[in-house]
C-alpha atoms as a PDB file:
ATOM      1  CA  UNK A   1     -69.808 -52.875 -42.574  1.00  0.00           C
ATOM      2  CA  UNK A   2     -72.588 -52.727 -45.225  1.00  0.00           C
ATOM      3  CA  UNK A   3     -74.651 -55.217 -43.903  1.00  0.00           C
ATOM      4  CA  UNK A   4     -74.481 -52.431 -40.335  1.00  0.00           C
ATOM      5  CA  UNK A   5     -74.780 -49.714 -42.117  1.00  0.00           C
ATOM      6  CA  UNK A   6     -78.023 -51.170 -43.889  1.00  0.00           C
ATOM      7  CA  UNK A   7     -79.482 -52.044 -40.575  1.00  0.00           C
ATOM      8  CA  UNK A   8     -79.001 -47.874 -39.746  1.00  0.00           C
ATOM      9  CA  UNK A   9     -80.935 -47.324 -42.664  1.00  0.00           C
ATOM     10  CA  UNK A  10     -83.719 -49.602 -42.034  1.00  0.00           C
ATOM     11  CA  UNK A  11     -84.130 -48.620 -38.552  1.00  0.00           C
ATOM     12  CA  UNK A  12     -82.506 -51.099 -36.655  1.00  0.00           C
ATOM     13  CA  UNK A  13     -81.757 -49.947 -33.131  1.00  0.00           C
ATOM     14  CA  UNK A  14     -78.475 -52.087 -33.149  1.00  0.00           C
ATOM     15  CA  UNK A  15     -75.829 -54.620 -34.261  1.00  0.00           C
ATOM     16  CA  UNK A  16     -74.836 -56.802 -32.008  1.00  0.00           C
ATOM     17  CA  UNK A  17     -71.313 -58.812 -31.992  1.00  0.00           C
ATOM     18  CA  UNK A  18     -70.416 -61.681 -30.278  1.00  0.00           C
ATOM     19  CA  UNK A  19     -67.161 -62.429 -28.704  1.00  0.00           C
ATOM     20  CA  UNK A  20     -65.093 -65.609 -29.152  1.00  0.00           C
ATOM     21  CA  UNK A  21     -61.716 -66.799 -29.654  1.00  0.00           C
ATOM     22  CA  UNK A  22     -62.478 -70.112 -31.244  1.00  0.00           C
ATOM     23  CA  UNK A  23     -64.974 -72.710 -31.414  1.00  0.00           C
ATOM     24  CA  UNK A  24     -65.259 -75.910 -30.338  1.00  0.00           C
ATOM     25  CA  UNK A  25     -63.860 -78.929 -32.450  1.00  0.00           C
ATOM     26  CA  UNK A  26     -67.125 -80.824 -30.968  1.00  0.00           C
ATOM     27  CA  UNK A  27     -69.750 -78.894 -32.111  1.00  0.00           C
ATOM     28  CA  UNK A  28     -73.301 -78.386 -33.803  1.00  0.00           C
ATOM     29  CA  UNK A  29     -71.647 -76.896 -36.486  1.00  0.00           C
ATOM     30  CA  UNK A  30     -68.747 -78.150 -37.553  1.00  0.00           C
ATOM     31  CA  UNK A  31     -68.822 -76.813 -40.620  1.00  0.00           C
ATOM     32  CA  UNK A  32     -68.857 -73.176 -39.429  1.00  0.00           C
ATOM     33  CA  UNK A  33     -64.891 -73.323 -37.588  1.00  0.00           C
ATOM     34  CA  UNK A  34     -62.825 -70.736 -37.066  1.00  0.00           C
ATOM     35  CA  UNK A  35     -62.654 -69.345 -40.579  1.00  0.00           C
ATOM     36  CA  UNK A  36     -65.804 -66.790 -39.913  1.00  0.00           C
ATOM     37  CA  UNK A  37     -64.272 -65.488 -36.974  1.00  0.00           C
ATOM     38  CA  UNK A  38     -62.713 -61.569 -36.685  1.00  0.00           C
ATOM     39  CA  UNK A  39     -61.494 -59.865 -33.963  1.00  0.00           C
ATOM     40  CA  UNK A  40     -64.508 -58.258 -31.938  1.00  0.00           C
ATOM     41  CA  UNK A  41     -63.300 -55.609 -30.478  1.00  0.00           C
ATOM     42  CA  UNK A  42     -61.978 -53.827 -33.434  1.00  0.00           C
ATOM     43  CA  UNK A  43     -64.921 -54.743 -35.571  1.00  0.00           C
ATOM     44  CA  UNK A  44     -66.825 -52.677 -33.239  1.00  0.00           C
ATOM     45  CA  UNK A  45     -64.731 -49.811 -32.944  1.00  0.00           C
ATOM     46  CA  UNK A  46     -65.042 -49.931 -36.892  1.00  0.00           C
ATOM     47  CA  UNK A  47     -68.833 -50.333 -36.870  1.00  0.00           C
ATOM     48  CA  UNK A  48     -69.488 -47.788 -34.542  1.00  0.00           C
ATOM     49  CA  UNK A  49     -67.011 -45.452 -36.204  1.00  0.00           C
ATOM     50  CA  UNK A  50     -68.490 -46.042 -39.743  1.00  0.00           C
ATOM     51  CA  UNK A  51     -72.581 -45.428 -38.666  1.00  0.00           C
ATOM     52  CA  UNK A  52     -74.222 -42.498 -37.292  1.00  0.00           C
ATOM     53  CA  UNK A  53     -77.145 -43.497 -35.283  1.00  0.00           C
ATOM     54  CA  UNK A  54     -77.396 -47.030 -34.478  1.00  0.00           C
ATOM     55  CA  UNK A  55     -76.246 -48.744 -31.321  1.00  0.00           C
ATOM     56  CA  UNK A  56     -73.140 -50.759 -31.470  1.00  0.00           C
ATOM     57  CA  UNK A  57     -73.219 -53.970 -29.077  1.00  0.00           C
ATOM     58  CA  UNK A  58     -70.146 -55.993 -27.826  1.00  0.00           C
ATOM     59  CA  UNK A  59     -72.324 -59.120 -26.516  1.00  0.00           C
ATOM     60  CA  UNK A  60     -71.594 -61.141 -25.426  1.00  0.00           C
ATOM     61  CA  UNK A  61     -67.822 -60.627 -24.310  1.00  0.00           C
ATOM     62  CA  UNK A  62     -66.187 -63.632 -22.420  1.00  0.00           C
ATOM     63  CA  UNK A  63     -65.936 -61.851 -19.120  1.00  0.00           C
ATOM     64  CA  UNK A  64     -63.212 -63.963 -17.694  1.00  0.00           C
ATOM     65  CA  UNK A  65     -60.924 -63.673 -20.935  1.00  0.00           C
ATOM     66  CA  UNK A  66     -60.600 -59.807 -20.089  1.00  0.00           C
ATOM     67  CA  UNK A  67     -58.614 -58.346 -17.421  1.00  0.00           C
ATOM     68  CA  UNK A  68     -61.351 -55.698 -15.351  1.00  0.00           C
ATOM     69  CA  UNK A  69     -58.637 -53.240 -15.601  1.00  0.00           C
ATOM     70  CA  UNK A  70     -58.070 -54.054 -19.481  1.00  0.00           C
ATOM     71  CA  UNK A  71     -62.110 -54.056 -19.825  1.00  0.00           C
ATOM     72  CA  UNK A  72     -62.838 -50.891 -18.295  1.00  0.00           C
ATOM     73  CA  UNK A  73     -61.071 -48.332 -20.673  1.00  0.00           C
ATOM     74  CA  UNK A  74     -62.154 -50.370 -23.396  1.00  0.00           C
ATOM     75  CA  UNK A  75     -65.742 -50.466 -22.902  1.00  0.00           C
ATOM     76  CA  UNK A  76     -65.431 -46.191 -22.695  1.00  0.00           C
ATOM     77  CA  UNK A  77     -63.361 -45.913 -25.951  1.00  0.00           C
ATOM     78  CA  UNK A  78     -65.638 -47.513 -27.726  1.00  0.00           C
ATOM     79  CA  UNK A  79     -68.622 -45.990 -26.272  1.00  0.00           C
ATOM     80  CA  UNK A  80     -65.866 -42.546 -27.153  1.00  0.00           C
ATOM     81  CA  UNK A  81     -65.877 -43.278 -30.809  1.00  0.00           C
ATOM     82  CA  UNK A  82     -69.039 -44.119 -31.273  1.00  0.00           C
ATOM     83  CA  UNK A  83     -70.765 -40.898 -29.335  1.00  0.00           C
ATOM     84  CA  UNK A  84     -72.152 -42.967 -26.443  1.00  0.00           C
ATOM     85  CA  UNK A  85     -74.168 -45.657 -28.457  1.00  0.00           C
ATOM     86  CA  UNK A  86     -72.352 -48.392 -27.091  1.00  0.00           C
ATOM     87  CA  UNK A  87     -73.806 -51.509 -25.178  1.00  0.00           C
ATOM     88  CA  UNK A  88     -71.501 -53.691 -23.472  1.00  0.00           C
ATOM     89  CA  UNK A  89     -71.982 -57.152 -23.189  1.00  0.00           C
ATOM     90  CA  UNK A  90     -70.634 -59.846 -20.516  1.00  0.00           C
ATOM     91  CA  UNK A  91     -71.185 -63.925 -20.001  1.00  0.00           C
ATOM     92  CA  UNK A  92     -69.183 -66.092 -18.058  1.00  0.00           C
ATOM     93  CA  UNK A  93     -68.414 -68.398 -21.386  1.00  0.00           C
ATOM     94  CA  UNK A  94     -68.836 -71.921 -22.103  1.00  0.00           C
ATOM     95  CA  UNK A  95     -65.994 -72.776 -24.503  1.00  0.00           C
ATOM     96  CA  UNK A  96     -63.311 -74.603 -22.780  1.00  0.00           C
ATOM     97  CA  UNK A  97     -61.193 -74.653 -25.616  1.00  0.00           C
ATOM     98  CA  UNK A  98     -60.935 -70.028 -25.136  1.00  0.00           C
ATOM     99  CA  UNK A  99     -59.726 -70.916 -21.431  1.00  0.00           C
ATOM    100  CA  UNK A 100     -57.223 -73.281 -21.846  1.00  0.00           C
ATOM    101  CA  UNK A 101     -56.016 -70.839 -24.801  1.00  0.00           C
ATOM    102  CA  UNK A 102     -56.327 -68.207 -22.565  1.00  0.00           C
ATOM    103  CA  UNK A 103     -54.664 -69.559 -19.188  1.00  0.00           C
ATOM    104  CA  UNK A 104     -57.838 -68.505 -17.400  1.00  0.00           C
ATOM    105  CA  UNK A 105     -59.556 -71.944 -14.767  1.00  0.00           C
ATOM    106  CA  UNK A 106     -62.655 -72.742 -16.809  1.00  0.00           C
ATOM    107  CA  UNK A 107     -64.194 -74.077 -13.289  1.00  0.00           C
ATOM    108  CA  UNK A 108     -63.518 -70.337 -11.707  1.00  0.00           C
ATOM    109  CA  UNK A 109     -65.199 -68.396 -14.822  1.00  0.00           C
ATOM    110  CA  UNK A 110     -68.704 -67.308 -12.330  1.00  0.00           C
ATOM    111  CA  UNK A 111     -66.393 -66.457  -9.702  1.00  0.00           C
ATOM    112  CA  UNK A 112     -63.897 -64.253 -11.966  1.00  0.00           C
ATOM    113  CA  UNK A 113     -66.834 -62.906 -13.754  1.00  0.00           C
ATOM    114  CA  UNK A 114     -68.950 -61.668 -10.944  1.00  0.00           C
ATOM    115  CA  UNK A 115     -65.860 -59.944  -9.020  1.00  0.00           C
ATOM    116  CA  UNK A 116     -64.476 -58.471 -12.456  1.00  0.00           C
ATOM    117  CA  UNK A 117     -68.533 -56.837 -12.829  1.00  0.00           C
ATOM    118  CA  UNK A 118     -68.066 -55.470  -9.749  1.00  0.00           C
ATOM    119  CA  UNK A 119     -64.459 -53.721 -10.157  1.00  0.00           C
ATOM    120  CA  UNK A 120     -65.401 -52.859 -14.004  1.00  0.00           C
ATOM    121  CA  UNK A 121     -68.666 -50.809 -12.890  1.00  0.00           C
ATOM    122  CA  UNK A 122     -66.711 -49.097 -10.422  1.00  0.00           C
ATOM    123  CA  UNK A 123     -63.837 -47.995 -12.711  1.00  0.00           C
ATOM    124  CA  UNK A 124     -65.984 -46.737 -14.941  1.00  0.00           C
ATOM    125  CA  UNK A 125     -68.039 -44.542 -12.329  1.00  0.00           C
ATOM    126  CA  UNK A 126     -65.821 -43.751  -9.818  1.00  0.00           C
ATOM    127  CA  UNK A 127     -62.569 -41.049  -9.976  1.00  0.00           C
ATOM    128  CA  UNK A 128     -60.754 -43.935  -7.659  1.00  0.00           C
ATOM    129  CA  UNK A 129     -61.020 -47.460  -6.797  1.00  0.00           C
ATOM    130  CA  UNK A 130     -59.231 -49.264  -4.510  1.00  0.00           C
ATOM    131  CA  UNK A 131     -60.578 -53.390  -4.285  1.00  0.00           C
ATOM    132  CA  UNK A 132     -58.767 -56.200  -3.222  1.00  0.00           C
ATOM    133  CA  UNK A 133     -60.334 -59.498  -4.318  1.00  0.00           C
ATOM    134  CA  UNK A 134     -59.343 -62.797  -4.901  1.00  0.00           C
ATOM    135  CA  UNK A 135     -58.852 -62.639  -8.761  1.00  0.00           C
ATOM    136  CA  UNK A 136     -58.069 -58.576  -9.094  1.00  0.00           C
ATOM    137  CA  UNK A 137     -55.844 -56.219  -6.485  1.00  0.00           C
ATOM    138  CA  UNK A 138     -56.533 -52.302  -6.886  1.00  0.00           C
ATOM    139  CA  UNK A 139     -54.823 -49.653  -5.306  1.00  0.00           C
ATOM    140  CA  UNK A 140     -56.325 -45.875  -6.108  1.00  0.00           C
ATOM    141  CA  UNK A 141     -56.799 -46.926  -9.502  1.00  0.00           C
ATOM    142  CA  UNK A 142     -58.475 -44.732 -12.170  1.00  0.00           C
ATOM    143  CA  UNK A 143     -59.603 -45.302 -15.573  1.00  0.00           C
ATOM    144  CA  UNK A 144     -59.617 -41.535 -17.727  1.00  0.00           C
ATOM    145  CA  UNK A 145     -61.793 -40.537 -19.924  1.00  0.00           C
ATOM    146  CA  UNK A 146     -64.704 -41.721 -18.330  1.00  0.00           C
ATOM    147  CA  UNK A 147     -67.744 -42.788 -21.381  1.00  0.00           C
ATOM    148  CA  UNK A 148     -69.784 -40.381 -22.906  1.00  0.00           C
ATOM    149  CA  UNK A 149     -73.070 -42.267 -21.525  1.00  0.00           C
ATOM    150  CA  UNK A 150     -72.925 -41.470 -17.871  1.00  0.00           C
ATOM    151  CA  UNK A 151     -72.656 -43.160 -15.175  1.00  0.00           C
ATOM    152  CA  UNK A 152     -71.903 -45.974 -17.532  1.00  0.00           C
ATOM    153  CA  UNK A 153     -72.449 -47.702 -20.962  1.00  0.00           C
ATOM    154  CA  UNK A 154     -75.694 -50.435 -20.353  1.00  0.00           C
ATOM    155  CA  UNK A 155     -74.386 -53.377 -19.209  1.00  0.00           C
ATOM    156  CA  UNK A 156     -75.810 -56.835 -20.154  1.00  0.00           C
ATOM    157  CA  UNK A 157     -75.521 -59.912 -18.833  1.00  0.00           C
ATOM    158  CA  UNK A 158     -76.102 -62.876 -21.904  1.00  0.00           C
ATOM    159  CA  UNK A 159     -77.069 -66.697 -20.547  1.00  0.00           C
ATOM    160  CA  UNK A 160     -80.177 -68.263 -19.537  1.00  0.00           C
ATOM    161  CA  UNK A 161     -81.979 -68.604 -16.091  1.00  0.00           C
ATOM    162  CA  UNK A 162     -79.114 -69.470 -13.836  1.00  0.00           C
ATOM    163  CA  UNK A 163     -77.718 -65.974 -14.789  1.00  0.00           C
ATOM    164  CA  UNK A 164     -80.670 -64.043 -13.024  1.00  0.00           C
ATOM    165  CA  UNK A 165     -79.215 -63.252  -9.713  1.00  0.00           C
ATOM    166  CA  UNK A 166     -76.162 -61.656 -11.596  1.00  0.00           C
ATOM    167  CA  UNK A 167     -78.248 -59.997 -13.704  1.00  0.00           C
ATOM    168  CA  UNK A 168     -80.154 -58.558 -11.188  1.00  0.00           C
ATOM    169  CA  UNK A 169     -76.928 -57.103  -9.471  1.00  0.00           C
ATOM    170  CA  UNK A 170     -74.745 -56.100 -12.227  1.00  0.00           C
ATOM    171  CA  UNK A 171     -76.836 -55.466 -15.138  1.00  0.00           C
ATOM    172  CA  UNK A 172     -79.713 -53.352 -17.104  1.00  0.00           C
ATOM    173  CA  UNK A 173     -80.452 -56.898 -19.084  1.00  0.00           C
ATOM    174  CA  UNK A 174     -80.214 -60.358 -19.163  1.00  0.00           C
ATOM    175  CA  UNK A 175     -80.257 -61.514 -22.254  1.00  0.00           C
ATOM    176  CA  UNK A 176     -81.740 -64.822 -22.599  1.00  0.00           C
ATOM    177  CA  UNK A 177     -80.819 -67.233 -25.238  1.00  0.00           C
ATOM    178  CA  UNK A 178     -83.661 -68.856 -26.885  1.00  0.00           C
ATOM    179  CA  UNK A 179     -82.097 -72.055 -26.509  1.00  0.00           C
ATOM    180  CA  UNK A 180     -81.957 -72.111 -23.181  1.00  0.00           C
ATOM    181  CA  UNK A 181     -85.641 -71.851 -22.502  1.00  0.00           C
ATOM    182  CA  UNK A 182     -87.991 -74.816 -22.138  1.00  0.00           C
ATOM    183  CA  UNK A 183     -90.836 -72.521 -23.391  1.00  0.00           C
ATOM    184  CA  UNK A 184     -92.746 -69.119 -23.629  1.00  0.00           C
ATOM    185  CA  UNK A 185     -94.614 -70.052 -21.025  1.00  0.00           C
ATOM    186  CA  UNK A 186     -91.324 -70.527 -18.692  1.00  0.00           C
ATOM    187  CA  UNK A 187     -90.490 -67.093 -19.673  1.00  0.00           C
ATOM    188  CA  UNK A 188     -93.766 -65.773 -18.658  1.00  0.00           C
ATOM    189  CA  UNK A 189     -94.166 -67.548 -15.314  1.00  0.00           C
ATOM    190  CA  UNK A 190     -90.634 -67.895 -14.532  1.00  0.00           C
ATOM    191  CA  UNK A 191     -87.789 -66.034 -15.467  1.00  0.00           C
ATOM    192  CA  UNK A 192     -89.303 -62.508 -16.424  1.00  0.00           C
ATOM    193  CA  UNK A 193     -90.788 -63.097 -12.263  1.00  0.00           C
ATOM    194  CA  UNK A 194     -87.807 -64.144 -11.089  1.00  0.00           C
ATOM    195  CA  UNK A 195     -85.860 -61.477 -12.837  1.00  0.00           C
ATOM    196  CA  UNK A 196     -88.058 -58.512 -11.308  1.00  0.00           C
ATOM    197  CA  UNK A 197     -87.819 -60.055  -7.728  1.00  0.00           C
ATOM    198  CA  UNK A 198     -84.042 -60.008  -7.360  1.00  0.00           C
ATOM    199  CA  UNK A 199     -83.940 -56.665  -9.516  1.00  0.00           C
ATOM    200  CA  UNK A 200     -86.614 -55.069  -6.764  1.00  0.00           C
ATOM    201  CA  UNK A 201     -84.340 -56.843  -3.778  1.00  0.00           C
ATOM    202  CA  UNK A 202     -80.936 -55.291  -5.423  1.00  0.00           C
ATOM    203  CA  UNK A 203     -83.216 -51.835  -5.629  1.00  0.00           C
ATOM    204  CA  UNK A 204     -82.247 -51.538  -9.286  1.00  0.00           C
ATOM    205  CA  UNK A 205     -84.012 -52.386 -12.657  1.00  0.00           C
ATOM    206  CA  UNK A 206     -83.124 -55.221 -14.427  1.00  0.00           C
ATOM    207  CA  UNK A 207     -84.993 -55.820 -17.799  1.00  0.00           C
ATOM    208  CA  UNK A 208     -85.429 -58.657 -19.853  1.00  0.00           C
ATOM    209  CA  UNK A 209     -84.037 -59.650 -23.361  1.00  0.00           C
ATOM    210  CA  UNK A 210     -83.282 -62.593 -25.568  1.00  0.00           C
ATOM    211  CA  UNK A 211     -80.960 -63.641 -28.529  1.00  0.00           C
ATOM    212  CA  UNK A 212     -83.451 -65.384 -31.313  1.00  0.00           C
ATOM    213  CA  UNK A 213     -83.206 -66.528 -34.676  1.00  0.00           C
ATOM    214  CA  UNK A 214     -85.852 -64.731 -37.466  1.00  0.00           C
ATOM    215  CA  UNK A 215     -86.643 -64.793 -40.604  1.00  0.00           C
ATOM    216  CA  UNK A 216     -89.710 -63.841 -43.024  1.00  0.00           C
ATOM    217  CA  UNK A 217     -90.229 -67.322 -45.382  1.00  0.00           C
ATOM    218  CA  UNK A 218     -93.275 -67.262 -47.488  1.00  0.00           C
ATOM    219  CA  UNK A 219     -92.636 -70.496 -49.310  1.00  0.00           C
ATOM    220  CA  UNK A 220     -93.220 -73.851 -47.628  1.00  0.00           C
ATOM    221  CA  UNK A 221     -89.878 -75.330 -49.001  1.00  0.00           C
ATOM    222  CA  UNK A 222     -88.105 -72.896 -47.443  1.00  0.00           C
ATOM    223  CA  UNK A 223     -89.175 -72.729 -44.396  1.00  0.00           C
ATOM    224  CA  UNK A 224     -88.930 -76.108 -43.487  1.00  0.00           C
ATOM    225  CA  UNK A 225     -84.770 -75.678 -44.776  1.00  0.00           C
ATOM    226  CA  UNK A 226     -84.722 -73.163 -41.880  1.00  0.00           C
ATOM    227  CA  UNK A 227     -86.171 -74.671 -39.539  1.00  0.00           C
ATOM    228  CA  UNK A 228     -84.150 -78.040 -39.978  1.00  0.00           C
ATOM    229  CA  UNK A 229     -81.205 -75.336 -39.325  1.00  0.00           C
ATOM    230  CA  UNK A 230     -82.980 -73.900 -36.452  1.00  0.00           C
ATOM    231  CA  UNK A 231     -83.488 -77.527 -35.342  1.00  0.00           C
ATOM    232  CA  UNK A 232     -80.147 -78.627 -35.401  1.00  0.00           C
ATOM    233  CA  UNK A 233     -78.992 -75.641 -33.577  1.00  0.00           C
ATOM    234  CA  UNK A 234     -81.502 -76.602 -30.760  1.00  0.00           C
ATOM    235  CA  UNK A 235     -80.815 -79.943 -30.399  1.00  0.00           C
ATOM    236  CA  UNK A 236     -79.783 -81.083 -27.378  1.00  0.00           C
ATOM    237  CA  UNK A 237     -80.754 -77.686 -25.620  1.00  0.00           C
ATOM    238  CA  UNK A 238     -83.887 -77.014 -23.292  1.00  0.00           C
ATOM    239  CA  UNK A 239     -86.216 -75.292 -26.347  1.00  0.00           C
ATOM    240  CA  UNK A 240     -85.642 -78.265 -28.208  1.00  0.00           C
ATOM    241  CA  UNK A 241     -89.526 -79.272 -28.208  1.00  0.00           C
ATOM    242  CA  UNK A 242     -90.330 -75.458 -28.880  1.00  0.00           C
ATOM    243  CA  UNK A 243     -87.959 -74.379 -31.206  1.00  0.00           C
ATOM    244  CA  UNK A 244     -91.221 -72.747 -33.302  1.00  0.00           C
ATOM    245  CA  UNK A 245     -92.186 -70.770 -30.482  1.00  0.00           C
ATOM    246  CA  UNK A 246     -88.935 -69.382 -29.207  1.00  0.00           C
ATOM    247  CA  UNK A 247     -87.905 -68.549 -32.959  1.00  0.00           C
ATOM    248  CA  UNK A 248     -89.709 -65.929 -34.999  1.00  0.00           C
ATOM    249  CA  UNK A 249     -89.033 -68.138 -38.482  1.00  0.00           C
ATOM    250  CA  UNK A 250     -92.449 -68.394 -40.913  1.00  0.00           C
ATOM    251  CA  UNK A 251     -94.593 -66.169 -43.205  1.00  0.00           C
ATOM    252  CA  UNK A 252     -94.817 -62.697 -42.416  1.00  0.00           C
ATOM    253  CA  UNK A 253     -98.364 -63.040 -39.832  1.00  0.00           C
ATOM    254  CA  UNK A 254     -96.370 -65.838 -38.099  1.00  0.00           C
ATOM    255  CA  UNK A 255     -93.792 -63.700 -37.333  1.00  0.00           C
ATOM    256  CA  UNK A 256     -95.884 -60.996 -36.160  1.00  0.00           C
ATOM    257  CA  UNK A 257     -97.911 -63.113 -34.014  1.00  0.00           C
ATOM    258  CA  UNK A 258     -94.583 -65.266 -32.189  1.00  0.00           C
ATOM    259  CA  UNK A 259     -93.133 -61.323 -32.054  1.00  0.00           C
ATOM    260  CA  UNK A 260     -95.906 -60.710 -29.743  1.00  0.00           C
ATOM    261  CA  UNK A 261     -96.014 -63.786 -28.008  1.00  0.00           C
ATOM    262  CA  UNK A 262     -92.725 -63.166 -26.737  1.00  0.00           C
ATOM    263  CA  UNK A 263     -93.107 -59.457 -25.980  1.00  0.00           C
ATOM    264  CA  UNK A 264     -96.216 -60.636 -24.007  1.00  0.00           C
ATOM    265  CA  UNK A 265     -93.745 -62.890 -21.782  1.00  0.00           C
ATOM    266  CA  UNK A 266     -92.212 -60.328 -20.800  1.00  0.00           C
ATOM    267  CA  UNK A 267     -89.348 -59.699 -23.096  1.00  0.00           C
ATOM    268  CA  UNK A 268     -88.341 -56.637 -23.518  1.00  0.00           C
ATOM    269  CA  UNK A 269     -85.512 -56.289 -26.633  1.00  0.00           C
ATOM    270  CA  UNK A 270     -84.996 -59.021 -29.341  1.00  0.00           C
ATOM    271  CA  UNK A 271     -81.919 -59.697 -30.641  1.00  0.00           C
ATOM    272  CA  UNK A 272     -82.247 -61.280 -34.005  1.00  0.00           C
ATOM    273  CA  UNK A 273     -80.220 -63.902 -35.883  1.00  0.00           C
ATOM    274  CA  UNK A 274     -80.663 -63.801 -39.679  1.00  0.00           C
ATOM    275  CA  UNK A 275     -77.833 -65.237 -40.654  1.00  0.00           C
ATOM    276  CA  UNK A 276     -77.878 -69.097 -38.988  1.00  0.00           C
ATOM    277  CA  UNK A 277     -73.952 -68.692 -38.390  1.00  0.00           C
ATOM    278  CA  UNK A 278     -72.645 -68.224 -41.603  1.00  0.00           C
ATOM    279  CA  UNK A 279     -74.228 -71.066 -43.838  1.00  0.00           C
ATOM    280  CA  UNK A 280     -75.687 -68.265 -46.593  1.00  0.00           C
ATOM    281  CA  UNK A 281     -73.621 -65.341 -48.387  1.00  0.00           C
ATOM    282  CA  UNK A 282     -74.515 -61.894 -46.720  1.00  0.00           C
ATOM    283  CA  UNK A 283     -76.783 -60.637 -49.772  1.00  0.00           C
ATOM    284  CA  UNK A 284     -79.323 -63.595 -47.696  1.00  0.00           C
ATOM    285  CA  UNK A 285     -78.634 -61.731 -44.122  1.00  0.00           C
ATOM    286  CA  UNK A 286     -79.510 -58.213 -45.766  1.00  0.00           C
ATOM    287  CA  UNK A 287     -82.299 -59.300 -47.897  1.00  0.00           C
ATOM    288  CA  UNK A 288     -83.807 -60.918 -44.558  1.00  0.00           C
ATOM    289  CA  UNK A 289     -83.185 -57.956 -42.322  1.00  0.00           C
ATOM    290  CA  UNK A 290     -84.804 -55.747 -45.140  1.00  0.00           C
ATOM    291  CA  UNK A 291     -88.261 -58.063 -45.227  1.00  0.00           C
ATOM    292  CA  UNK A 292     -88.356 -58.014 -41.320  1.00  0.00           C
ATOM    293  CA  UNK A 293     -87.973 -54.471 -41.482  1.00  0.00           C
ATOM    294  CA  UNK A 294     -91.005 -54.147 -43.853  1.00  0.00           C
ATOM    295  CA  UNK A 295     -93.184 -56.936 -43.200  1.00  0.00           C
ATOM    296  CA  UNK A 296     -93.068 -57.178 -39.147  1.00  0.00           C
ATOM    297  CA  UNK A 297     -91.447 -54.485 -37.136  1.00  0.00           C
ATOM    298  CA  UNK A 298     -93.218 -51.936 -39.385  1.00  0.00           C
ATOM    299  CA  UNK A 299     -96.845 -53.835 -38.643  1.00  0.00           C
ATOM    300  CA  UNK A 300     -96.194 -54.105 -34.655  1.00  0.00           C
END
């Protein structure tokens, strides 16, 4: 909670939480397991009930893992306790391990996630909803109290460029991961394009994001530890050449400059990582989001 509550002060406009059940045995960081892992949902609900002003994010939630019916008065709960600053986040998943858990098919999870988007907006906007679908059966259902923010918390949409045409239907952003991304450039001459063609054809708006890692390093020594982190992390991923660009890591100017960069390509809101999944105490995550507060956002 301190580390949230910090980010109020500083100015943050909000935290952000992912969703997962557990992690992969096989993974690029083994050493991070399941020990680091709370309960989402209620850490939200206990964020948003313990700040003021910032926006508390659920994203990305495993969209398949949760019932629409279970989702919907959820999602307006939270965005209850916390006085509409809720953002609600949604992505088909990739952890095979949370499905088998879970009962859910891991082959079905676009399938289950686009029809459950389409039920969830409409139980949170409409008095009564009747849908019968493949993976949900509604008869004059009704989800009471509807959320504060009207006609709906914003809904996001986390992956990379395969998820633009759900984006485009079910969403106010996709939120690219950096990952993902073969380059700045692909941003700029690709997605951020595509993204505002099938937003235009679905007659809504549809912005861009992404999910990035960031921190201020002045000292040679340790930037090149971070970026070895960042490195790993990419490996094996599509920014793997570019992991520079499509991370804001460096001195203070180099921050400011790949800031702009990717606001240039079209991005629109930057998630940022401090923290490179839990290899440094939190005193490290607040002293970082405390010198990007001062030394880039308050320079842009």
């Amino acid at each position: 909670m301190g580390a949230s509550r910090l980010a109020e002060k500083l100015g943050y406009d909000a935290v952000h939480i992912p969703y997962h059940l557990v992690f992969p045995k096989e993974w690029i960081f083994p050493d991070f397991g399941n020990r680091y892992i709370l309960d989402a949902i209620p850490l939200v609900a206990s964020i948003a009930a313990s700040t003021k002003r910032i926006k508390v994010a659920l994203n990305s939630s495993v969209a398949p893992l949760f019932n629409s019916y279970f989702s919907a008065p959820l999602i307006s709960t939270i965005d209850r306790i916390s006085n509409g600053r809720l953002i609600m986040g949604f992505a088909p998943g990739w952890i095979k391990e949370e499905f088998a858990a879970s009962g859910v098919p891991f082959d079905e999870r676009s399938q289950i996630t686009d029809e459950y988007l389409q039920v969830i907006r409409r139980l949170l906007a409409d008095n009564e909803v009747t849908f019968e679908g493949k993976y949900v059966n509604l008869q004059h259902a009704s989800v009471e109290p509807k959320p504060i923010q009207k006609p709906m918390p914003p809904i996001w949409i986390g992956g990379s460029k395969s998820s633009v045409k759900r984006a485009a239907k079910y969403a106010d952003y996709l939120c690219l991961y950096c990952k993902d991304n073969t380059s700045v450039d692909e941003i700029r001459d690709a997605t951020a394009p595509s993204l505002q063609r099938e937003s235009k054809a679905n007659n809504r708006t549809c912005k861009l994001a992404m999910y990035t890692y960031a921190a201020v390093v002045e000292k040679e020594r340790e930037k090149e530890q971070l970026m070895r982190h960042a490195k790993r992390g990419f490996a094996g991923y599509a920014g793997e050449a570019n992991v520079q660009e499509l991370s804001i890591i460096g001195s203070a100017d180099e921050c400011i400059k790949n800031t702009k960069r990717l606001l240039r390509a079209g991005i629109s809101y930057l998630v940022l990582d401090f923290y490179s999944h839990g290899m440094e105490d939190v005193s490290v995550l607040q002293k970082r989001m405390e010198t990007f507060s001062k030394r880039v956002i308050a320079k842009l």
